[in-house]
PDB file of N, CA and C in Angstrom:
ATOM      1  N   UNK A   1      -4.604 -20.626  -7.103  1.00  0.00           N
ATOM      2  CA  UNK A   1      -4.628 -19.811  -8.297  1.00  0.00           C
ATOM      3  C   UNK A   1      -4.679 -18.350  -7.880  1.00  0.00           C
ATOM      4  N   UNK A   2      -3.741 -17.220  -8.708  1.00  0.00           N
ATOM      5  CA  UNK A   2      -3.981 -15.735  -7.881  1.00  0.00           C
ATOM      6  C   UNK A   2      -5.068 -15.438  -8.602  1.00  0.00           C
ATOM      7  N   UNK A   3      -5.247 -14.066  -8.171  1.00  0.00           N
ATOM      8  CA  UNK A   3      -6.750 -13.599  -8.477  1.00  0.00           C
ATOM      9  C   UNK A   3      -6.585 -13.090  -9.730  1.00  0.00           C
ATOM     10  N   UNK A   4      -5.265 -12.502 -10.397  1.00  0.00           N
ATOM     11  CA  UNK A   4      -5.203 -12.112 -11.593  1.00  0.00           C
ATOM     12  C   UNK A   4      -5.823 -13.002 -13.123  1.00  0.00           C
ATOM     13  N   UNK A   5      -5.368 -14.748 -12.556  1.00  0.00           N
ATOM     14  CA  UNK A   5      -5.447 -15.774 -13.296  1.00  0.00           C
ATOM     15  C   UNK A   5      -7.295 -16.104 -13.332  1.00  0.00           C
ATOM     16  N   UNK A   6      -7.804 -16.228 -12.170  1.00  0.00           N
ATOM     17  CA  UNK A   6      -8.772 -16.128 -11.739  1.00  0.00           C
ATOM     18  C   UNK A   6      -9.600 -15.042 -12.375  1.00  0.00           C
ATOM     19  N   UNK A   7      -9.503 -14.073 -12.734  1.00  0.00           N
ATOM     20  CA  UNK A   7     -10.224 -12.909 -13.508  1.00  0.00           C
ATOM     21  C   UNK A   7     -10.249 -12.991 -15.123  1.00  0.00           C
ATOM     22  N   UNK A   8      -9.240 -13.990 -15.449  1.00  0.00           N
ATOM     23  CA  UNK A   8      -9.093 -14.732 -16.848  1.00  0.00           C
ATOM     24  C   UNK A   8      -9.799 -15.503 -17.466  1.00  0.00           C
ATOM     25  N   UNK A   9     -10.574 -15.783 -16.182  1.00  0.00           N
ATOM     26  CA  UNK A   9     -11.787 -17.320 -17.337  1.00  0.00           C
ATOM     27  C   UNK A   9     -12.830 -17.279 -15.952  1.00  0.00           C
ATOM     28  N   UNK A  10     -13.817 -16.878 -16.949  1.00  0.00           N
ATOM     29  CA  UNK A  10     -15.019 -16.685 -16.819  1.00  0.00           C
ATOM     30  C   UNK A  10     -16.559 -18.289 -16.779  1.00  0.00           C
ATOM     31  N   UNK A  11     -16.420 -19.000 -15.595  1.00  0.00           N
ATOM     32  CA  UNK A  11     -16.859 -20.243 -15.720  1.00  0.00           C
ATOM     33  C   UNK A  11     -18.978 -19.756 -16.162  1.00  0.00           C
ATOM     34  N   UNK A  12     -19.205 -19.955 -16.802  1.00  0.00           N
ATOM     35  CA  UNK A  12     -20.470 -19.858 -17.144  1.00  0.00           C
ATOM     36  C   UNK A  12     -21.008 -20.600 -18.193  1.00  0.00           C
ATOM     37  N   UNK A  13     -22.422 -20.937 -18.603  1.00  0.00           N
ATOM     38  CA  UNK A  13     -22.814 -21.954 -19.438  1.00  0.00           C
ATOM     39  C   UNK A  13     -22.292 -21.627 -21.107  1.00  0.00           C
ATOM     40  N   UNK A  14     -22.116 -20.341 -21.598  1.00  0.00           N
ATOM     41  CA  UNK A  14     -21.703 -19.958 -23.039  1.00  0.00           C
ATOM     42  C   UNK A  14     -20.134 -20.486 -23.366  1.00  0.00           C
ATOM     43  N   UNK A  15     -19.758 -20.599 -21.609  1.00  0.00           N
ATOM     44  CA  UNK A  15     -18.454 -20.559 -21.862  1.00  0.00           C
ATOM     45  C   UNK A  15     -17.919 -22.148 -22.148  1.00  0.00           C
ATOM     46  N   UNK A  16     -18.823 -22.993 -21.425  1.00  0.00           N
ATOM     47  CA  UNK A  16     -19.278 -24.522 -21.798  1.00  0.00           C
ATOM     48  C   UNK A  16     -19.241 -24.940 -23.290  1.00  0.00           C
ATOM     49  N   UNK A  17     -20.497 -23.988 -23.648  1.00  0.00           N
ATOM     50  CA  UNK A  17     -20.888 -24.773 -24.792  1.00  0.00           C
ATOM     51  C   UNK A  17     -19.898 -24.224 -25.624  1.00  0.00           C
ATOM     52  N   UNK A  18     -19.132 -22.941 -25.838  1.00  0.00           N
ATOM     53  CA  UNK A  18     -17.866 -22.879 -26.362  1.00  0.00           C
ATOM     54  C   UNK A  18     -16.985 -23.956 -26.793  1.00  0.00           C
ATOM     55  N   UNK A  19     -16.519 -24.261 -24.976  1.00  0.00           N
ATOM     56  CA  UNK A  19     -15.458 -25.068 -25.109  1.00  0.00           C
ATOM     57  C   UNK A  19     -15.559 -26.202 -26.103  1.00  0.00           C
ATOM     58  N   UNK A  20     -16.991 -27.044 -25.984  1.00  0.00           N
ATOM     59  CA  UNK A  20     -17.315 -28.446 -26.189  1.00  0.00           C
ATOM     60  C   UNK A  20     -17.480 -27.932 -28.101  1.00  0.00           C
ATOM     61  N   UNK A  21     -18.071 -26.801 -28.403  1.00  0.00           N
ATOM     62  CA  UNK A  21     -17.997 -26.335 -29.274  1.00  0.00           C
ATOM     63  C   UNK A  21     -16.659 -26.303 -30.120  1.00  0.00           C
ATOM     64  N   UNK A  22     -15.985 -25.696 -29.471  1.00  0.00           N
ATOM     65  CA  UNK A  22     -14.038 -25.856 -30.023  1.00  0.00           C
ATOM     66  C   UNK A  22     -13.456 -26.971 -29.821  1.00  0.00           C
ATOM     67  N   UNK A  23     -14.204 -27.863 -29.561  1.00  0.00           N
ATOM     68  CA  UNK A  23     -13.746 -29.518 -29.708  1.00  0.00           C
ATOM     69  C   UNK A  23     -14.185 -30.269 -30.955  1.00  0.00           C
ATOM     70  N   UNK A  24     -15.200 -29.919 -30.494  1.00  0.00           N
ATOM     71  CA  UNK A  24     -15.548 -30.392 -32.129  1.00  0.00           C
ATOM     72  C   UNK A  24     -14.754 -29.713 -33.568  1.00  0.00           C
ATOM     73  N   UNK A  25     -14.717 -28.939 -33.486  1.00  0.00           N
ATOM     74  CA  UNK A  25     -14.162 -28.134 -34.890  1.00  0.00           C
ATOM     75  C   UNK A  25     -12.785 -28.614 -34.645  1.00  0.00           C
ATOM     76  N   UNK A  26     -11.797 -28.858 -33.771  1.00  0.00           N
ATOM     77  CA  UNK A  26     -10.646 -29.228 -33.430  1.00  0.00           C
ATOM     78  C   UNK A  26     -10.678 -30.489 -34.486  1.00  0.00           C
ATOM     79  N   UNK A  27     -11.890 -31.433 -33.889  1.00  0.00           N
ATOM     80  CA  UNK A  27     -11.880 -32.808 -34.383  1.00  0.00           C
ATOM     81  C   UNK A  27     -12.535 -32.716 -35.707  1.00  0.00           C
ATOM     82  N   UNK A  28     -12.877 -32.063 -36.245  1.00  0.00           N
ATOM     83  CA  UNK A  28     -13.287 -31.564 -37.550  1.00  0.00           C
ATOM     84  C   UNK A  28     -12.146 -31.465 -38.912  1.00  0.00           C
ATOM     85  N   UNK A  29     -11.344 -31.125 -37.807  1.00  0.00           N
ATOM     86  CA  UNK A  29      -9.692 -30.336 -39.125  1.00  0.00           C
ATOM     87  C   UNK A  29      -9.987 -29.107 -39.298  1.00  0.00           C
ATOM     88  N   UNK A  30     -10.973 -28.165 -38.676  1.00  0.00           N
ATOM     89  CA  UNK A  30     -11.284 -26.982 -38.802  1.00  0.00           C
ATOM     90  C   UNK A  30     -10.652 -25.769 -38.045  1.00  0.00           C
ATOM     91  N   UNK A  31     -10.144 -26.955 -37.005  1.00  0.00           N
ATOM     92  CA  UNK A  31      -9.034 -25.908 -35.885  1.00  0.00           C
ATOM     93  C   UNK A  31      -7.932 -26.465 -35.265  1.00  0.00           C
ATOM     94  N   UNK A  32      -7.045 -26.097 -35.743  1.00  0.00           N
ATOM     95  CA  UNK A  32      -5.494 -26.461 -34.892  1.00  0.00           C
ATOM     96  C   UNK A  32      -5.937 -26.609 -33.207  1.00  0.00           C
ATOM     97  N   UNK A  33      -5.190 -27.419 -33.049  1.00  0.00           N
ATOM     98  CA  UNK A  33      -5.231 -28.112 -31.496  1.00  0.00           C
ATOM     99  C   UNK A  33      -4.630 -26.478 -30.637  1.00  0.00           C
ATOM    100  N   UNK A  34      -4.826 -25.815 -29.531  1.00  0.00           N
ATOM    101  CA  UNK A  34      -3.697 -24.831 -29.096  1.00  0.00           C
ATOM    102  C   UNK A  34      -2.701 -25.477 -28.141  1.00  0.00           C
ATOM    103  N   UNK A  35      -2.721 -26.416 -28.261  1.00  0.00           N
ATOM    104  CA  UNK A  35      -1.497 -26.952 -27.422  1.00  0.00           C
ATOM    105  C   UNK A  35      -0.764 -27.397 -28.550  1.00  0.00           C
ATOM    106  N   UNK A  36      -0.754 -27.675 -29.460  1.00  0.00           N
ATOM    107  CA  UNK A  36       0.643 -27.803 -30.559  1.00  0.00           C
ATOM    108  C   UNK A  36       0.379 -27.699 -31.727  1.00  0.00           C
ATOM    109  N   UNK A  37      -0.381 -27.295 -32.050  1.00  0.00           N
ATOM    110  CA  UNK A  37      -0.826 -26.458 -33.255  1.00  0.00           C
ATOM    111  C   UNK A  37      -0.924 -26.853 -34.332  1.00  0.00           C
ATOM    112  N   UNK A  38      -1.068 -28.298 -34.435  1.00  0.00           N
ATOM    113  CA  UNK A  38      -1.528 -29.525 -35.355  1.00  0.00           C
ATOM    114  C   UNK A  38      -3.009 -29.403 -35.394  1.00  0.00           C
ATOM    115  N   UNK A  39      -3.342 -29.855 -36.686  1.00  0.00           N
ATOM    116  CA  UNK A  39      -4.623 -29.469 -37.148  1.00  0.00           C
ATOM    117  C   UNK A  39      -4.601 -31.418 -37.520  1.00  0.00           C
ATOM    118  N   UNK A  40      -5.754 -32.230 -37.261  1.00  0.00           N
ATOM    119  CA  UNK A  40      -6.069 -33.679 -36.943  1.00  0.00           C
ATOM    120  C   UNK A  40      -7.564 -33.696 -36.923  1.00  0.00           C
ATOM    121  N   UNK A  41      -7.906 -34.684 -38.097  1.00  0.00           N
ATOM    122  CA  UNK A  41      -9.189 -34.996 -38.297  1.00  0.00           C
ATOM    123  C   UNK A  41      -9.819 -36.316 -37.265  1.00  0.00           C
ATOM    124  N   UNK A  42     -10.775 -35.932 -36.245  1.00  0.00           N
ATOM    125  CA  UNK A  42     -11.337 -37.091 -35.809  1.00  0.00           C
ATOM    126  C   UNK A  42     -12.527 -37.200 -35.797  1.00  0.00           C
ATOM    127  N   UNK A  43     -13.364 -37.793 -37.132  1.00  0.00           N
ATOM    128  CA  UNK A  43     -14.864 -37.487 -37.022  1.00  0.00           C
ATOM    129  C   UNK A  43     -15.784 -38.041 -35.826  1.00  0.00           C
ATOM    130  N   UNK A  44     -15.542 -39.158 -35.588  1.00  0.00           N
ATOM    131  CA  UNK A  44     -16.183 -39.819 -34.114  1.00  0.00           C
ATOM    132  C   UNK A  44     -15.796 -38.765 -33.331  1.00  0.00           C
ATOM    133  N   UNK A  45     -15.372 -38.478 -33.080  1.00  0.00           N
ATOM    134  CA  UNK A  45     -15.039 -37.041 -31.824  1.00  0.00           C
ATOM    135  C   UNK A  45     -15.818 -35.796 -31.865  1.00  0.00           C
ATOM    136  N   UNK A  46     -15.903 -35.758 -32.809  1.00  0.00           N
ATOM    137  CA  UNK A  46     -16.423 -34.589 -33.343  1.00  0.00           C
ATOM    138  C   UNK A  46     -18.139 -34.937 -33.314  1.00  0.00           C
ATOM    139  N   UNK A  47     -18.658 -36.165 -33.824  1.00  0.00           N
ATOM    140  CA  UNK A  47     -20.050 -36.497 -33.822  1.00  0.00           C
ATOM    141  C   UNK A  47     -20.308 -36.605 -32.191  1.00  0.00           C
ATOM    142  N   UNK A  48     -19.515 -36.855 -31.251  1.00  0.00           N
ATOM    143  CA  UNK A  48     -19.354 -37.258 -30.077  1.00  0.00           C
ATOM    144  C   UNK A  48     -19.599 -35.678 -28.859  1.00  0.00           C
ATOM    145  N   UNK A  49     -18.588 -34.942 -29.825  1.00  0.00           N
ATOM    146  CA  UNK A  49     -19.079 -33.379 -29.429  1.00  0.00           C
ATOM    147  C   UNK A  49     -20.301 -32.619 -29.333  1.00  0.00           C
ATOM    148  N   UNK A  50     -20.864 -32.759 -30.533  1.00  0.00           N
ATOM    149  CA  UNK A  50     -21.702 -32.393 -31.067  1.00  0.00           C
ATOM    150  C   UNK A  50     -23.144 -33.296 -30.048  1.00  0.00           C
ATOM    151  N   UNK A  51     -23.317 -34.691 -30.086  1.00  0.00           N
ATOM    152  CA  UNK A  51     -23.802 -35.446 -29.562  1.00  0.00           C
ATOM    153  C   UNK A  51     -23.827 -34.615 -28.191  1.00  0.00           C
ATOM    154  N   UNK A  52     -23.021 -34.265 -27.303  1.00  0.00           N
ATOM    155  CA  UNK A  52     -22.957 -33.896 -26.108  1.00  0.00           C
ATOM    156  C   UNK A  52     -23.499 -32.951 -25.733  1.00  0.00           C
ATOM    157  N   UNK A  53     -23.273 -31.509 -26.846  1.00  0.00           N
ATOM    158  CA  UNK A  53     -24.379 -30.510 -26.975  1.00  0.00           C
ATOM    159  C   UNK A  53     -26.071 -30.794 -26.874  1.00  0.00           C
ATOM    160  N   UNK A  54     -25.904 -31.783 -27.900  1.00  0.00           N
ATOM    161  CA  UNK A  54     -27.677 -31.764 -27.837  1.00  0.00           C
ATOM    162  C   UNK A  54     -28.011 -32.330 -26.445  1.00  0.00           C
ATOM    163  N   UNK A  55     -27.035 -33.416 -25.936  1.00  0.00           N
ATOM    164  CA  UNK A  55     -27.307 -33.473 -24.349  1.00  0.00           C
ATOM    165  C   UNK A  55     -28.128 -32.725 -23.509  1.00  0.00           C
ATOM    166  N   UNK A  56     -26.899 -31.583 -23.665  1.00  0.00           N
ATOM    167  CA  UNK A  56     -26.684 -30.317 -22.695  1.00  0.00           C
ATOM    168  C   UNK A  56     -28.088 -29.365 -22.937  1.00  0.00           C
ATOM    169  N   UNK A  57     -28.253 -29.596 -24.268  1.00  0.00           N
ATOM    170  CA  UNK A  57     -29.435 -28.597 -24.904  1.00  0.00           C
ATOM    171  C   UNK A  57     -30.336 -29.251 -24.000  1.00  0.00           C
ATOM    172  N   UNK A  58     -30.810 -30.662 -24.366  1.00  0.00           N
ATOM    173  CA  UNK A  58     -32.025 -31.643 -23.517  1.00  0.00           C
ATOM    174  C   UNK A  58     -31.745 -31.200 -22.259  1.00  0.00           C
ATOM    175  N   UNK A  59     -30.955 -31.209 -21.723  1.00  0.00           N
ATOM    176  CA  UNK A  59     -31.100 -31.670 -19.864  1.00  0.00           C
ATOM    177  C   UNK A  59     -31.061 -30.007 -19.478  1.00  0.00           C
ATOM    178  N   UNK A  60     -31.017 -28.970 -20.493  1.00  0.00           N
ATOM    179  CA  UNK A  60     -31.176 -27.568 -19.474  1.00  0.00           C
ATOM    180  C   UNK A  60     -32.621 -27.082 -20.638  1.00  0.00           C
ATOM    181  N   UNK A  61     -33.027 -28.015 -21.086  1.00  0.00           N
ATOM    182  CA  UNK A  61     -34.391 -27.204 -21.545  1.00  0.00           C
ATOM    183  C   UNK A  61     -35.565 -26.705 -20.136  1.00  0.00           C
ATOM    184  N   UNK A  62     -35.786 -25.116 -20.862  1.00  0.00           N
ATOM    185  CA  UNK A  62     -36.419 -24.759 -19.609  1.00  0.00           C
ATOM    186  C   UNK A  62     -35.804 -23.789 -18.747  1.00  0.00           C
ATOM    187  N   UNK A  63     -34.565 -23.963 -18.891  1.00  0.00           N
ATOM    188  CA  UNK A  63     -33.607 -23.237 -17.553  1.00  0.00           C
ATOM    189  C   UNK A  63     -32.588 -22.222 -17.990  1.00  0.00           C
ATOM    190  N   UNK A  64     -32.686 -21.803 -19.536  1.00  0.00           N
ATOM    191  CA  UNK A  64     -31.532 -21.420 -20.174  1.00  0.00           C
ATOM    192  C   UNK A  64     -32.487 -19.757 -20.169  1.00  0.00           C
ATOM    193  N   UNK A  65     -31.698 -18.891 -20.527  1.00  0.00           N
ATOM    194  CA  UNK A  65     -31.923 -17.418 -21.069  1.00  0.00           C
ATOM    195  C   UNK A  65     -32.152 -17.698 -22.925  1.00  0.00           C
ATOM    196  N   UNK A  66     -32.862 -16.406 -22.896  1.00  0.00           N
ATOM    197  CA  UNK A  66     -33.031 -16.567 -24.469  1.00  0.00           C
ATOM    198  C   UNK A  66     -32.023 -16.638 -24.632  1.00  0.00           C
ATOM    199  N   UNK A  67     -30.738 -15.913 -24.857  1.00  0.00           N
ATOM    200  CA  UNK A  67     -29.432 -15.633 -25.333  1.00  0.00           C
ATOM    201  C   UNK A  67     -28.725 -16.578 -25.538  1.00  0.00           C
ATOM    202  N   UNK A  68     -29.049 -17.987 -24.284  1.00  0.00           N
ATOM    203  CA  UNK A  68     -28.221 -18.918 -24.174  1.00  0.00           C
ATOM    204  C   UNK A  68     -29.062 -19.879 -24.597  1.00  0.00           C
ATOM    205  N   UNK A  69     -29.506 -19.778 -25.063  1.00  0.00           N
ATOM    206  CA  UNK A  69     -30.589 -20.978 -25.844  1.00  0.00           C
ATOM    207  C   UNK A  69     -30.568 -20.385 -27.668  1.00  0.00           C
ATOM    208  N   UNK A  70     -30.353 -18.983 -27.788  1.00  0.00           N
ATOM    209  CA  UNK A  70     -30.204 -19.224 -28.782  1.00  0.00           C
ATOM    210  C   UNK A  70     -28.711 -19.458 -29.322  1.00  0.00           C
ATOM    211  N   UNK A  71     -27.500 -19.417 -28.732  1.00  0.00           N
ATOM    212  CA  UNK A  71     -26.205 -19.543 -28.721  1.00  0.00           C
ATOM    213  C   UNK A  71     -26.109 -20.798 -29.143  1.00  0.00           C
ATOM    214  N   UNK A  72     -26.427 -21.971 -28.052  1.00  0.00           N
ATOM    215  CA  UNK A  72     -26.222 -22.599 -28.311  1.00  0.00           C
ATOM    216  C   UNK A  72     -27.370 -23.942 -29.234  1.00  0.00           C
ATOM    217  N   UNK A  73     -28.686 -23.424 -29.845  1.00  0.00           N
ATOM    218  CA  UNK A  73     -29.003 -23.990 -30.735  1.00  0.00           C
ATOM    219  C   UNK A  73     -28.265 -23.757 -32.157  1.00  0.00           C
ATOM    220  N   UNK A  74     -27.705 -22.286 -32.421  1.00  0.00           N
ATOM    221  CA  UNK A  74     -27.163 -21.828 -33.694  1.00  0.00           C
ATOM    222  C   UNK A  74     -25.517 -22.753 -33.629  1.00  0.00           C
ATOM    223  N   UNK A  75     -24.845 -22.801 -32.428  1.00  0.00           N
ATOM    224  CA  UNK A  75     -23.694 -23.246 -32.658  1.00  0.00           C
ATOM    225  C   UNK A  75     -24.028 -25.255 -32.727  1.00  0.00           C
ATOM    226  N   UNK A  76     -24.983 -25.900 -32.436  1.00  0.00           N
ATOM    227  CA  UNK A  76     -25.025 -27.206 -32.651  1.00  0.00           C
ATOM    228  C   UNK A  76     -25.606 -27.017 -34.382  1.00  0.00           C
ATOM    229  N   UNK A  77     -26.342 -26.405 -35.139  1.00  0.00           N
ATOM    230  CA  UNK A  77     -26.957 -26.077 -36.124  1.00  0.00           C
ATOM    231  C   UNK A  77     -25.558 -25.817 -36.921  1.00  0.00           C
ATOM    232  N   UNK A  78     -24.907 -24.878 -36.712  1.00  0.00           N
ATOM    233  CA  UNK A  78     -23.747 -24.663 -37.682  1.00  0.00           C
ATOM    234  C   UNK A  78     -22.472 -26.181 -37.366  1.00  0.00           C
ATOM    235  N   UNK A  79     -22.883 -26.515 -35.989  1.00  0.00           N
ATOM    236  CA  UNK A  79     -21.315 -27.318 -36.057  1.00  0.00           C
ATOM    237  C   UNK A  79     -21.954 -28.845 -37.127  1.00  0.00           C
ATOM    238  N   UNK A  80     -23.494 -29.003 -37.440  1.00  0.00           N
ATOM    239  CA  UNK A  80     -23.873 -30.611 -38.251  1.00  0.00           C
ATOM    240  C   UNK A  80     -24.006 -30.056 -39.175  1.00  0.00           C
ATOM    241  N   UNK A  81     -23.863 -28.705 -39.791  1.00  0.00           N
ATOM    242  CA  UNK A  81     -23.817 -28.375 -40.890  1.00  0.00           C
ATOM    243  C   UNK A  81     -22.389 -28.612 -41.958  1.00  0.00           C
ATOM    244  N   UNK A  82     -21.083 -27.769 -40.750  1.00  0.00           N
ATOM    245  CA  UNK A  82     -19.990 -28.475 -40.957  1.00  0.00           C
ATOM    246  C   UNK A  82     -19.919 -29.762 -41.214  1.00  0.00           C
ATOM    247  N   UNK A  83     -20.003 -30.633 -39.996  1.00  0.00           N
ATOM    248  CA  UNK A  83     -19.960 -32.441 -39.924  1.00  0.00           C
ATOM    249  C   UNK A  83     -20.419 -32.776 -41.289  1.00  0.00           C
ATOM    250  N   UNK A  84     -21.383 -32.248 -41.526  1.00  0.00           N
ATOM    251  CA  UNK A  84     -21.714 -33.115 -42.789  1.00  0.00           C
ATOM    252  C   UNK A  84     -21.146 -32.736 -44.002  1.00  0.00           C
ATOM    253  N   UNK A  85     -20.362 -31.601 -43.848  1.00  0.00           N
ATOM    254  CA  UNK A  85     -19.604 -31.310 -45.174  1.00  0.00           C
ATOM    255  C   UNK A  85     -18.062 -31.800 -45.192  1.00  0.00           C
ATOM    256  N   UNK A  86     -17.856 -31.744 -43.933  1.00  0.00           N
ATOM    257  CA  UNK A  86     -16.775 -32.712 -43.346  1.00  0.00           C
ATOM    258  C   UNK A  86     -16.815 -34.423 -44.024  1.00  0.00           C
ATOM    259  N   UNK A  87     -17.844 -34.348 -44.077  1.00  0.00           N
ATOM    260  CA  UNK A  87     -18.171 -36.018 -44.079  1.00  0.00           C
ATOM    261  C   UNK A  87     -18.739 -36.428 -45.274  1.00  0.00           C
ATOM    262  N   UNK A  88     -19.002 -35.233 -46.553  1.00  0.00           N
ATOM    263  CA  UNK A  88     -19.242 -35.560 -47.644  1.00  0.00           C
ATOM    264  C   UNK A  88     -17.880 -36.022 -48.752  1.00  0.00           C
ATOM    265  N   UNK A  89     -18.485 -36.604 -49.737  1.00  0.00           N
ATOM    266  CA  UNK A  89     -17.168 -37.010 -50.508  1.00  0.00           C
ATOM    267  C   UNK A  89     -16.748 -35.973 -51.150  1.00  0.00           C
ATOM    268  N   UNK A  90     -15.582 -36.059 -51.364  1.00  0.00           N
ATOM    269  CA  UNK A  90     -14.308 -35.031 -51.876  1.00  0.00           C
ATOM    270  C   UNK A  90     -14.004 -33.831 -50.330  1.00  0.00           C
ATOM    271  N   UNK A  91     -14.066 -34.173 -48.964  1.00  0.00           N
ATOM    272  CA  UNK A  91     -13.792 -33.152 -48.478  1.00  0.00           C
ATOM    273  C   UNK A  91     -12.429 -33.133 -47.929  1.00  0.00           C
ATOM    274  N   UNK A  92     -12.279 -32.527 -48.040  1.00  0.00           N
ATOM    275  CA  UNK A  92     -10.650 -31.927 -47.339  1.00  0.00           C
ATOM    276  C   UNK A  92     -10.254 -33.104 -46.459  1.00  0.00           C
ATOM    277  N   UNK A  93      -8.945 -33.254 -46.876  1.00  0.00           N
ATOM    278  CA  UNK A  93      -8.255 -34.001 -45.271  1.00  0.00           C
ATOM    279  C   UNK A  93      -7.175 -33.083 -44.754  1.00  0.00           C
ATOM    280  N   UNK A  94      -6.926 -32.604 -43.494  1.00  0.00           N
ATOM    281  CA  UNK A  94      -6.323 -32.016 -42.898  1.00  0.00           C
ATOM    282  C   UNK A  94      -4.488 -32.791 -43.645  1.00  0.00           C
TER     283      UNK A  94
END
């Protein structure tokens, strides 16, 4: 990889819980895929996402910065807030 590409993505824990973060909403219908730009509801995926966070939350309790502890409690907090509106009756289907 050159170093230009390499100066492009930044591997760190915000950047984690991001990603796993933009999976879920993907699988939500809340965000077009960026590889083809189809928007696809998969709620198991999405509970599965979400599920993985609180993982991540459990197994680095203790070890996180405020910043990154509060990042990623607000983004598991907003993403079951979604899920469940996702998952109430009358909601949107992609």
């Amino acid at each position: 990889m050159s170093a230009q590409k390499q100066d492009k993505f930044e591997a760190s824990f915000s950047t984690l819980v991001l990603s796993i973060g933009s999976s879920a909403m993907m699988s939500m219908g809340l965000a077009a895929n960026p590889s083809d730009g189809r928007i696809e509801k998969n709620l198991p995926m999405a509970r599965f996402n979400i599920d993985l966070l609180e993982v991540l939350k459990a197994k680095t309790k203790g070890n996180l910065t405020t910043e990154e502890e509060k990042f990623l409690n607000n983004l598991i907090s907003d993403l079951k807030m979604k899920y469940l509106q996702s998952t109430s009756p009358g909601a949107k289907q992609p």
